[in-house]
N, C-alpha and C. Protein backbone atom coordinates (compact mmCIF):
# COMPACT_ATOMS: atom_id res chain seq x y z
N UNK A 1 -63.37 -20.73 110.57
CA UNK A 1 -62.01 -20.22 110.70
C UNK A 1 -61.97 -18.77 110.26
N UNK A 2 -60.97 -17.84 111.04
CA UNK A 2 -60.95 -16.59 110.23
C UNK A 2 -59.05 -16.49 110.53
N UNK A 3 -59.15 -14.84 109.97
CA UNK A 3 -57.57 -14.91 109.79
C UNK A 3 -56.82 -14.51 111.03
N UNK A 4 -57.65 -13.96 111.96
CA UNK A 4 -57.45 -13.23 113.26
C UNK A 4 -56.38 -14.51 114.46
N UNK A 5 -55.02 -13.84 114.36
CA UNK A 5 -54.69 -14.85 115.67
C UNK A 5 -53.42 -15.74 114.23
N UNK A 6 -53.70 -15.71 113.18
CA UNK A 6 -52.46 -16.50 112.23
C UNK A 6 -51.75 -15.70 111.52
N UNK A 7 -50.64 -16.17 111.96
CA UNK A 7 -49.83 -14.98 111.58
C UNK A 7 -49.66 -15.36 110.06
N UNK A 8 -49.48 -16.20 108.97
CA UNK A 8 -49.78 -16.21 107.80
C UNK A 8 -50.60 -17.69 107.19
N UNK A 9 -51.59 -17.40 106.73
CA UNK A 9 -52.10 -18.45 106.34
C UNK A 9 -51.70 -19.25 105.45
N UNK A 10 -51.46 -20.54 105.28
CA UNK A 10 -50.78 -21.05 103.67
C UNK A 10 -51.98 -22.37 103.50
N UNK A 11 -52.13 -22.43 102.45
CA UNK A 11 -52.63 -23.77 101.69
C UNK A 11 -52.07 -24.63 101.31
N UNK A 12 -52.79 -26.25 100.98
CA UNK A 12 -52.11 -27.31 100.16
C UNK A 12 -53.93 -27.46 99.44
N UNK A 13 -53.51 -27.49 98.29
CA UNK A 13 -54.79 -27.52 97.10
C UNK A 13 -54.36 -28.58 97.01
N UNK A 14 -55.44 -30.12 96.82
CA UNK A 14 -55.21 -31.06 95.94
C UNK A 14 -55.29 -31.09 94.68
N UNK A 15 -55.35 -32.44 93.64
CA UNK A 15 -55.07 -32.61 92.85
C UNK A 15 -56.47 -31.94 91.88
N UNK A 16 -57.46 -31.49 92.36
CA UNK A 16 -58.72 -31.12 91.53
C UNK A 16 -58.56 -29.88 91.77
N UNK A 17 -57.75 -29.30 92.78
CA UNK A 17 -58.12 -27.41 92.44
C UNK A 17 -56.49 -26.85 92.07
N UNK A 18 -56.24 -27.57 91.29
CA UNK A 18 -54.87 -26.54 90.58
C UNK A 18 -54.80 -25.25 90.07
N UNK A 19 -56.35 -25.32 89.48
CA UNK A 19 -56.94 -23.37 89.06
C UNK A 19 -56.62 -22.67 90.39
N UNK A 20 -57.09 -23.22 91.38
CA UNK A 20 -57.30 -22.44 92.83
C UNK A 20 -56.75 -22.21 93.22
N UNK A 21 -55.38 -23.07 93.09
CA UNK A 21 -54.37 -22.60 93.85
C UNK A 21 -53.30 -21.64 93.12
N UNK A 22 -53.85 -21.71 91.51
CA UNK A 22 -53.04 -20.29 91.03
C UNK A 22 -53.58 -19.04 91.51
N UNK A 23 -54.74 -19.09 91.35
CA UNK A 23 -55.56 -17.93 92.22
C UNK A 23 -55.37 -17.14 93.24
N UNK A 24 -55.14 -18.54 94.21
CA UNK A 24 -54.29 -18.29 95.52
C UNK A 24 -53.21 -17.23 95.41
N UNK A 25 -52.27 -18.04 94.54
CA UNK A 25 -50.94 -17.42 94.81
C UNK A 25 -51.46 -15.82 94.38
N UNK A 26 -51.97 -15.55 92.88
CA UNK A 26 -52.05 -14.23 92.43
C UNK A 26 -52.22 -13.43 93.16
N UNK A 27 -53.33 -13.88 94.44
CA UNK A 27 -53.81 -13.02 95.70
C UNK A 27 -52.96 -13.34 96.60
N UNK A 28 -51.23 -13.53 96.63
CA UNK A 28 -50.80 -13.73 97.49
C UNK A 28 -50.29 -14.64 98.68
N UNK A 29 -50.96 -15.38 98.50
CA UNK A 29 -51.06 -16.71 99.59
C UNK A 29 -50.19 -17.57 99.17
N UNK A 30 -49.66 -18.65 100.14
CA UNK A 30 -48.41 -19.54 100.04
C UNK A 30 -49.83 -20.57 100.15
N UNK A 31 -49.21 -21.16 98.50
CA UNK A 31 -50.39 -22.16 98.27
C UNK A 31 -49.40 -23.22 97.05
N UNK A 32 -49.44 -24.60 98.37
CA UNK A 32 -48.89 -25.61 97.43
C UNK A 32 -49.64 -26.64 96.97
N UNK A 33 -48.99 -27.20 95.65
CA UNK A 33 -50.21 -27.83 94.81
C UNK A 33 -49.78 -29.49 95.18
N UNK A 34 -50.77 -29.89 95.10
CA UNK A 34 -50.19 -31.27 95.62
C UNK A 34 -51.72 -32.52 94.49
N UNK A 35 -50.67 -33.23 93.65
CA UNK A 35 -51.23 -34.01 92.85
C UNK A 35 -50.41 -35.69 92.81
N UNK A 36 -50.08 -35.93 94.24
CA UNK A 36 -49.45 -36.93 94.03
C UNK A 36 -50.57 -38.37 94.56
N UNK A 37 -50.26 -39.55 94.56
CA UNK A 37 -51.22 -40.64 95.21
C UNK A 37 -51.18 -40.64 96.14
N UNK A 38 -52.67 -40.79 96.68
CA UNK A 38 -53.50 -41.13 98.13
C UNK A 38 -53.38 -39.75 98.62
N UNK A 39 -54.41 -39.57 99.66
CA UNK A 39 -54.71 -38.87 100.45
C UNK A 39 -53.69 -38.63 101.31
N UNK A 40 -53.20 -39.65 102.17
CA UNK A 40 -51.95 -40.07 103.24
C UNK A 40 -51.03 -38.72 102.92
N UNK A 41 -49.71 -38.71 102.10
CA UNK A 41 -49.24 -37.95 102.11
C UNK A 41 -49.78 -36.64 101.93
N UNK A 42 -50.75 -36.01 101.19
CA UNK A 42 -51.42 -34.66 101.61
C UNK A 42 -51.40 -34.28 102.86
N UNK A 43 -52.55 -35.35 103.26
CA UNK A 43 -52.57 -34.85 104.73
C UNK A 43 -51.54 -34.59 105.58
N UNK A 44 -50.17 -35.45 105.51
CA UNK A 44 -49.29 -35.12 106.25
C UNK A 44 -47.91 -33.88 105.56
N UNK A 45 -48.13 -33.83 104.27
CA UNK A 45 -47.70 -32.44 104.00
C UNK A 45 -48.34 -31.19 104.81
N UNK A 46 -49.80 -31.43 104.68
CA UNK A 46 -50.47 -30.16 105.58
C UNK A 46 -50.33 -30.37 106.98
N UNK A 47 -49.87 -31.50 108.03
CA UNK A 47 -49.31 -31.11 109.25
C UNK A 47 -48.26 -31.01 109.06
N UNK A 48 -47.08 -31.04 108.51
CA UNK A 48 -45.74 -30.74 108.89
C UNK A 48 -45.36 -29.67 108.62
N UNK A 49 -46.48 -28.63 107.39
CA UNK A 49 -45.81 -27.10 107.21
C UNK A 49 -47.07 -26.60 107.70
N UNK A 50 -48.05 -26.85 108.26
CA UNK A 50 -49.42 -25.90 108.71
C UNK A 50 -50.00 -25.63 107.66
N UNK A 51 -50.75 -26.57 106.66
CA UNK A 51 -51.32 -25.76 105.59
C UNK A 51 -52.91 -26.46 105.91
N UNK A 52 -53.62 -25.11 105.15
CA UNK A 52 -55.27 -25.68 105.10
C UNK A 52 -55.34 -26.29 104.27
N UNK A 53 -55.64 -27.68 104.30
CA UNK A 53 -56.51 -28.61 103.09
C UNK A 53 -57.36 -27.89 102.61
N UNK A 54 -57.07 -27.44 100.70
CA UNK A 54 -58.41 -27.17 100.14
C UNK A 54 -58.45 -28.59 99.47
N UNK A 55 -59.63 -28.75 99.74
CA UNK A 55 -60.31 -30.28 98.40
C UNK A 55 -61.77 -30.45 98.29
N UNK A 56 -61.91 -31.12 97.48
CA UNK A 56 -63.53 -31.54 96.93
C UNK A 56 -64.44 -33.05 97.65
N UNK A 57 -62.97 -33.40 98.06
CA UNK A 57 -62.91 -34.47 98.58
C UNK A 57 -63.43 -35.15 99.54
N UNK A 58 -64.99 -35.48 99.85
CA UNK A 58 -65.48 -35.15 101.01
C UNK A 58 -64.53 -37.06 102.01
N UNK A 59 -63.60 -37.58 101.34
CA UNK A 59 -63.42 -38.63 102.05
C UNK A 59 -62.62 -37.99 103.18
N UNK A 60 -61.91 -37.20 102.51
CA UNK A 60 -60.44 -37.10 103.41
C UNK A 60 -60.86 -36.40 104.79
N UNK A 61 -62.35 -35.46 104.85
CA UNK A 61 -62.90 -35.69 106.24
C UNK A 61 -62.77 -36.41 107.23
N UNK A 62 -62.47 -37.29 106.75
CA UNK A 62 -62.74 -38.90 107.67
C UNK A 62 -61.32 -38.98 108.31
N UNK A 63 -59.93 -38.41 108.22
CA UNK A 63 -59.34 -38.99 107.89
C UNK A 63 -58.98 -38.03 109.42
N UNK A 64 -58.32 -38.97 110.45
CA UNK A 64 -58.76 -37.70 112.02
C UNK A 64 -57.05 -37.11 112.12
N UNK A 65 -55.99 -37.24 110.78
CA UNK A 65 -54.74 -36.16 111.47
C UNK A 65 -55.14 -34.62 110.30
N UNK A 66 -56.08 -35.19 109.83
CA UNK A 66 -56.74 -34.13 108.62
C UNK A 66 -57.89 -33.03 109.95
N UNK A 67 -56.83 -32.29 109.94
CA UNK A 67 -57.35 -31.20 110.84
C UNK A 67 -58.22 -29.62 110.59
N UNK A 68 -57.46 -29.61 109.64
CA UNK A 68 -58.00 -28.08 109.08
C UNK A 68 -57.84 -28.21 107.29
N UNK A 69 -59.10 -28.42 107.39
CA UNK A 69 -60.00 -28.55 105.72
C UNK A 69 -61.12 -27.41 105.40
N UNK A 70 -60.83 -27.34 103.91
CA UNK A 70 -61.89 -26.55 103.33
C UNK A 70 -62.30 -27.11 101.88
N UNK A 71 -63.97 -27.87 102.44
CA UNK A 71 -64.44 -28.35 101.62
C UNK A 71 -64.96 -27.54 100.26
N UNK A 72 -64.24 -27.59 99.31
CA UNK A 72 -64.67 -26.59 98.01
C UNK A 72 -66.20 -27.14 97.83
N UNK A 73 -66.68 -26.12 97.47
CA UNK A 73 -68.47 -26.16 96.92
C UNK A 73 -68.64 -26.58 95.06
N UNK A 74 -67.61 -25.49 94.92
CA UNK A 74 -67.76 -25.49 93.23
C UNK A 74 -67.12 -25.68 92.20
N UNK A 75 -67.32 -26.14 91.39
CA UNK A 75 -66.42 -26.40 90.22
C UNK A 75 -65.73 -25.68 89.48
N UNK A 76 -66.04 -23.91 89.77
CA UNK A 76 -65.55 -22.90 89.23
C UNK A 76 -64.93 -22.35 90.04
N UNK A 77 -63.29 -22.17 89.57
CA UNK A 77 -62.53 -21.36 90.16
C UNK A 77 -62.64 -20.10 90.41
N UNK A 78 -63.01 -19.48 89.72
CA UNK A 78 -63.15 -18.20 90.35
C UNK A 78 -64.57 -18.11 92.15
N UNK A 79 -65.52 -18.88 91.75
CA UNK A 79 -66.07 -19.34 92.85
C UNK A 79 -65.52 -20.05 94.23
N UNK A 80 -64.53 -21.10 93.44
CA UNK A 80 -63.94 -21.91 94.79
C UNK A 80 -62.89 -20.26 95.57
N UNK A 81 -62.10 -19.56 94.70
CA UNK A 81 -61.37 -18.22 95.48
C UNK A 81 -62.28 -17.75 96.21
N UNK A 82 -63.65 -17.02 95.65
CA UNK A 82 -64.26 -16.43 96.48
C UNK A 82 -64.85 -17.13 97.93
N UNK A 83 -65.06 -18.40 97.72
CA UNK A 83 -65.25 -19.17 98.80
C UNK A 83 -63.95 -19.32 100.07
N UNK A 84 -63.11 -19.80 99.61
CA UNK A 84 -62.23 -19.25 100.31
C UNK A 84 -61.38 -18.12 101.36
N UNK A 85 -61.65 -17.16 100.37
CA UNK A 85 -61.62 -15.55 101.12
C UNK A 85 -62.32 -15.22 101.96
N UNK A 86 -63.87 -15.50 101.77
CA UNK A 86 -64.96 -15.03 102.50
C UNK A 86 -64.72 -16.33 103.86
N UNK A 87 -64.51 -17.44 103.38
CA UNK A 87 -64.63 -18.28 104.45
C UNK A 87 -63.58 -17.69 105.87
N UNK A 88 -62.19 -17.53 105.21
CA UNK A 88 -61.69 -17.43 106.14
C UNK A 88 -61.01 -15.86 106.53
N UNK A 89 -62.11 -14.90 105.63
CA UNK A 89 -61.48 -13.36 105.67
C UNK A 89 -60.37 -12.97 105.24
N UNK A 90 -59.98 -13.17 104.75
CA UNK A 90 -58.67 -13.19 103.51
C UNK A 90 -58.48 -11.69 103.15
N UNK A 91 -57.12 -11.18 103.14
CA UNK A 91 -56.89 -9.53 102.83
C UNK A 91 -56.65 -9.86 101.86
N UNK A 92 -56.66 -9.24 100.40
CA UNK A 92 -56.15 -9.72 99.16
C UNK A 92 -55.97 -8.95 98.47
N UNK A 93 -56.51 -7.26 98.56
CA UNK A 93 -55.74 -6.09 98.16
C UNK A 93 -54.71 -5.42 97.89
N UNK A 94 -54.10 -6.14 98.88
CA UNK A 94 -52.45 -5.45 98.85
C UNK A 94 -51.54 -6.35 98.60
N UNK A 95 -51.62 -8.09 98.66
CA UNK A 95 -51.35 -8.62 98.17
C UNK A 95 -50.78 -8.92 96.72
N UNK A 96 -51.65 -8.49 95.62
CA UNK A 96 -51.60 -8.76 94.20
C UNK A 96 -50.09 -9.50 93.46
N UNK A 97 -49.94 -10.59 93.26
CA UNK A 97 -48.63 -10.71 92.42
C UNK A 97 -47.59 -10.97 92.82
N UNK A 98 -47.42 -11.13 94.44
CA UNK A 98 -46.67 -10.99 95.61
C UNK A 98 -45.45 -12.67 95.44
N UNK A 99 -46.09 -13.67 94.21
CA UNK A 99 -45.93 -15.03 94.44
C UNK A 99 -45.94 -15.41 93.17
N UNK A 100 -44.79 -16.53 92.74
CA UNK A 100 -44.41 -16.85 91.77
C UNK A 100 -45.65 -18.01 90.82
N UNK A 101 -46.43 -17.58 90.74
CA UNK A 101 -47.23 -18.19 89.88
C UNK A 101 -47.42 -20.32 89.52
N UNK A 102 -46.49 -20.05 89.34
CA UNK A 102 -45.68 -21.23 88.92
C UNK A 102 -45.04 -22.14 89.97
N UNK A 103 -44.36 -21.80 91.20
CA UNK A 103 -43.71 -22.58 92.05
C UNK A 103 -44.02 -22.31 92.97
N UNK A 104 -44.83 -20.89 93.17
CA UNK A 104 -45.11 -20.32 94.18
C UNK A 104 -44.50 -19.85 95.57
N UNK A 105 -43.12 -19.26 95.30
CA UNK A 105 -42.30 -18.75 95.95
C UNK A 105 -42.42 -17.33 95.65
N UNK A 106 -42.19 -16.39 96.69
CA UNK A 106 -42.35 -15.15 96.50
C UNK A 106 -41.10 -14.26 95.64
N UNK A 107 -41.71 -13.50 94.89
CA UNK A 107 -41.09 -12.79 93.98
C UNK A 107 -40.48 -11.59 94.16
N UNK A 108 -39.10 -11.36 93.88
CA UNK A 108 -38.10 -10.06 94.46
C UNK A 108 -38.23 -9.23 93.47
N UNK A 109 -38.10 -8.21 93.64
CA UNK A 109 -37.93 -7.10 92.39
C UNK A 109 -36.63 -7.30 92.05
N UNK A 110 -36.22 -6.75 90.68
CA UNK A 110 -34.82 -7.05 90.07
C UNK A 110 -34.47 -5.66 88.95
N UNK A 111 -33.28 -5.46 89.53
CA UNK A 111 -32.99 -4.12 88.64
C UNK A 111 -33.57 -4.83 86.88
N UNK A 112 -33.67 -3.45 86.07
CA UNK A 112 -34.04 -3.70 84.87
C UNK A 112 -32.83 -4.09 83.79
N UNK A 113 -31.97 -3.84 84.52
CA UNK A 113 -30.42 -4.03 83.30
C UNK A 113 -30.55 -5.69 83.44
N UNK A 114 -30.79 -6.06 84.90
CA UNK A 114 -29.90 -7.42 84.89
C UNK A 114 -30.96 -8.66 84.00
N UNK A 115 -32.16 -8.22 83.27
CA UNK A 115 -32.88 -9.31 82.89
C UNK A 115 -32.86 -8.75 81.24
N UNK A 116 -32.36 -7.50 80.89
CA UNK A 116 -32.38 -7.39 79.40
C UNK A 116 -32.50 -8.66 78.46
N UNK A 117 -31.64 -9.65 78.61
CA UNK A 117 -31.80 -10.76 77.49
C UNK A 117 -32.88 -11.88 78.11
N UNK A 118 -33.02 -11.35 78.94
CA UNK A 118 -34.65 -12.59 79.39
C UNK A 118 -35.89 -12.27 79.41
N UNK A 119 -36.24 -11.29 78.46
CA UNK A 119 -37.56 -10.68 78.52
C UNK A 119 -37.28 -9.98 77.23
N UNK A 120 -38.54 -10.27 76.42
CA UNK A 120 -38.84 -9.78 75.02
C UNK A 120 -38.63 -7.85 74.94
N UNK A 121 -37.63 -7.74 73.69
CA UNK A 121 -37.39 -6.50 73.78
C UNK A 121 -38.57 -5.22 73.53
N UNK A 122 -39.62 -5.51 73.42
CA UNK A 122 -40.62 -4.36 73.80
C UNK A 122 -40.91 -4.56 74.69
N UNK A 123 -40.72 -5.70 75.46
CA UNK A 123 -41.40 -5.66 77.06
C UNK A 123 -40.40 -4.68 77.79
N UNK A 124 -39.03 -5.06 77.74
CA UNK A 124 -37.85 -4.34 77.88
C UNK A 124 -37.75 -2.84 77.89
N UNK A 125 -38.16 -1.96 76.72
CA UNK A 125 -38.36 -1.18 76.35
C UNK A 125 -39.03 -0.26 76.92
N UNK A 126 -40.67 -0.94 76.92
CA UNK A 126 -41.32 -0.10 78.06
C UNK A 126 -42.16 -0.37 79.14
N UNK A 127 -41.22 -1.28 79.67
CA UNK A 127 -41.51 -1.43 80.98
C UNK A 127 -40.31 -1.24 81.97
N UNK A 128 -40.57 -0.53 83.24
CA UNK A 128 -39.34 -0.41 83.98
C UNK A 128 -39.50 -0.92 85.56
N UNK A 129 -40.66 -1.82 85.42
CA UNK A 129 -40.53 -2.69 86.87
C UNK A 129 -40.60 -3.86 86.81
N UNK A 130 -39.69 -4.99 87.47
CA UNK A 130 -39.44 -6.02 87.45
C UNK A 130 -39.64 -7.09 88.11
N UNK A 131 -40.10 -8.56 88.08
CA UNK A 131 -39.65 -9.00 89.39
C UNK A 131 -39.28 -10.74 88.72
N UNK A 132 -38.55 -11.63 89.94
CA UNK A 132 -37.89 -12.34 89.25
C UNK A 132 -37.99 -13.66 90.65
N UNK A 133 -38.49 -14.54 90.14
CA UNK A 133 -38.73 -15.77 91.16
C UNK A 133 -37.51 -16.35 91.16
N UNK A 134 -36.82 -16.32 92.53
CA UNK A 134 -35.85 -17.04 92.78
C UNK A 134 -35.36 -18.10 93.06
N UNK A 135 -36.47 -18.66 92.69
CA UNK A 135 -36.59 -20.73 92.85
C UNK A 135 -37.03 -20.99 90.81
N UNK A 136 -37.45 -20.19 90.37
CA UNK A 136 -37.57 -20.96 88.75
C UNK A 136 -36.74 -20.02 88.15
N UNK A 137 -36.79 -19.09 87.91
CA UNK A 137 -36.22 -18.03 87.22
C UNK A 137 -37.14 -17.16 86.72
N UNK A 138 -38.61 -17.31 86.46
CA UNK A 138 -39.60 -16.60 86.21
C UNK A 138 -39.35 -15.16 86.42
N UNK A 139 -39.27 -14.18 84.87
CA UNK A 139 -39.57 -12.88 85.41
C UNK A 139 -41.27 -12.36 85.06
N UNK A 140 -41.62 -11.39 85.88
CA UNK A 140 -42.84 -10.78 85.58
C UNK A 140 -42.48 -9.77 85.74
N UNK A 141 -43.71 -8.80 85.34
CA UNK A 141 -43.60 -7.64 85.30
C UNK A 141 -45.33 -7.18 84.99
N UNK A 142 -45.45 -5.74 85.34
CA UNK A 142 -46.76 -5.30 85.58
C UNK A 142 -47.77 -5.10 83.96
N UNK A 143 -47.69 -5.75 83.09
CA UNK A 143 -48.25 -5.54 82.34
C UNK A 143 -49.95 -5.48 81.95
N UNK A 144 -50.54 -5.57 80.82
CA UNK A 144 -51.91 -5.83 81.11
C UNK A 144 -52.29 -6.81 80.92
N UNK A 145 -52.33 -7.82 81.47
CA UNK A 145 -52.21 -8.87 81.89
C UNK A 145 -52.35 -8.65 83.10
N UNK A 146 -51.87 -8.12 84.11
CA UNK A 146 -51.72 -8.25 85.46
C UNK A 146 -53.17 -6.96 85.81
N UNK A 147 -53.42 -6.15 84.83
CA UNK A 147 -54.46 -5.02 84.89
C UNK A 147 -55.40 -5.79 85.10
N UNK A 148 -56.17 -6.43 83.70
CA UNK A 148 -56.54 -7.42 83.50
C UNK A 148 -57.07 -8.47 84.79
N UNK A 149 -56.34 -9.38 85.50
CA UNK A 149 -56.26 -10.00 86.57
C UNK A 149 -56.65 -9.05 87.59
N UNK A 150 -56.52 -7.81 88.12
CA UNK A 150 -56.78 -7.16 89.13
C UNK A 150 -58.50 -6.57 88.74
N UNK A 151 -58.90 -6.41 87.69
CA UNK A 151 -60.29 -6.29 87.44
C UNK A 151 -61.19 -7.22 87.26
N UNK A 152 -60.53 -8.70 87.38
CA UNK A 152 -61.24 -9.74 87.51
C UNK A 152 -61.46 -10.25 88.80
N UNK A 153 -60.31 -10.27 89.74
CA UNK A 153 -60.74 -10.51 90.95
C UNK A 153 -61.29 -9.19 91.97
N UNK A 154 -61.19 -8.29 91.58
CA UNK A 154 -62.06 -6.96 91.87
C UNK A 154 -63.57 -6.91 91.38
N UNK A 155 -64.06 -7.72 90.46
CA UNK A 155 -65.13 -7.88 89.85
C UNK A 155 -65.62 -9.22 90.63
N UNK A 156 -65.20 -10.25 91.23
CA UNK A 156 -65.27 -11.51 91.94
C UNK A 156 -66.03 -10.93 93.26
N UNK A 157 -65.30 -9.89 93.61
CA UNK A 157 -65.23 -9.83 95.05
C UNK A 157 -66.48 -8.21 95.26
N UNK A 158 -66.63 -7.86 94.69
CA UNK A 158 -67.50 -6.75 94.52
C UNK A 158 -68.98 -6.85 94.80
């Protein structure tokens, strides 16, 4: 598979790559986590919104409405991302942070007045870019932490 011809790629991670699919999101990607029983419903979460099966799982192969899978190799997340990317050419540069971590809905920027009491007052202080997930309430913001994260998956991919 590559990315050529889809207009956005999204994932459903099962219940063994929850690292992966934070990963995912950090780099951008609409990646839902799915840890519920049996195989059955996965698979048919990933036909009804178009998502690639990531899993470890070599059963769910078998399984013929299980269409578009990506069998993870490794036990290390930062490995299973890079597997991923390379597998299916993945842009992930411009991406960075683009996705709520947590629920994985994409994240709006938000003036700096309107989150004053929801973010620790030195973060407040000196930081003046914002952003704010509109399905949890999650704010972020560019700290080092997020430096941090961009020299790790820059170091992955290098």
């Amino acid at each position: 598979m590559n990315q050529k011809g889809i207009s956005e790629v999204k994932f459903i991670a099962d219940e063994m790559l929850g690292r992966l699919a934070k990963w995912l999101r950090a780099v951008g990607y609409d990646t839902a986590y799915y840890n519920g029983d049996g195989d059955g419903p996965l698979v048919q979460k990933a036909l009804l919104e178009d998502r690639i099966i990531l899993t470890k799982d070599t059963h769910i192969m078998e399984r013929k409405l299980a269409r578009k899978i990506i069998l993870i190799q490794s036990d290390e997340p930062r490995e299973q991302l890079k597997q991923v990317v390379h597998e299916l050419g993945l842009e992930i540069k411009n991406r960075f942070f683009t996705r709520c971590l947590i629920c994985n809905h994409d994240v709006i920027a938000i003036q700096k007045e309107k989150i004053k009491d929801q973010v620790p007052e030195y973060t407040y202080m000196n930081q003046n870019e914002f952003y704010k997930c509109p399905e949890c309430n999650r704010i972020y913001w560019p700290g080092t932490h997020k430096d941090s994260m961009i020299d790790l998956i820059n170091h992955i991919f290098s």
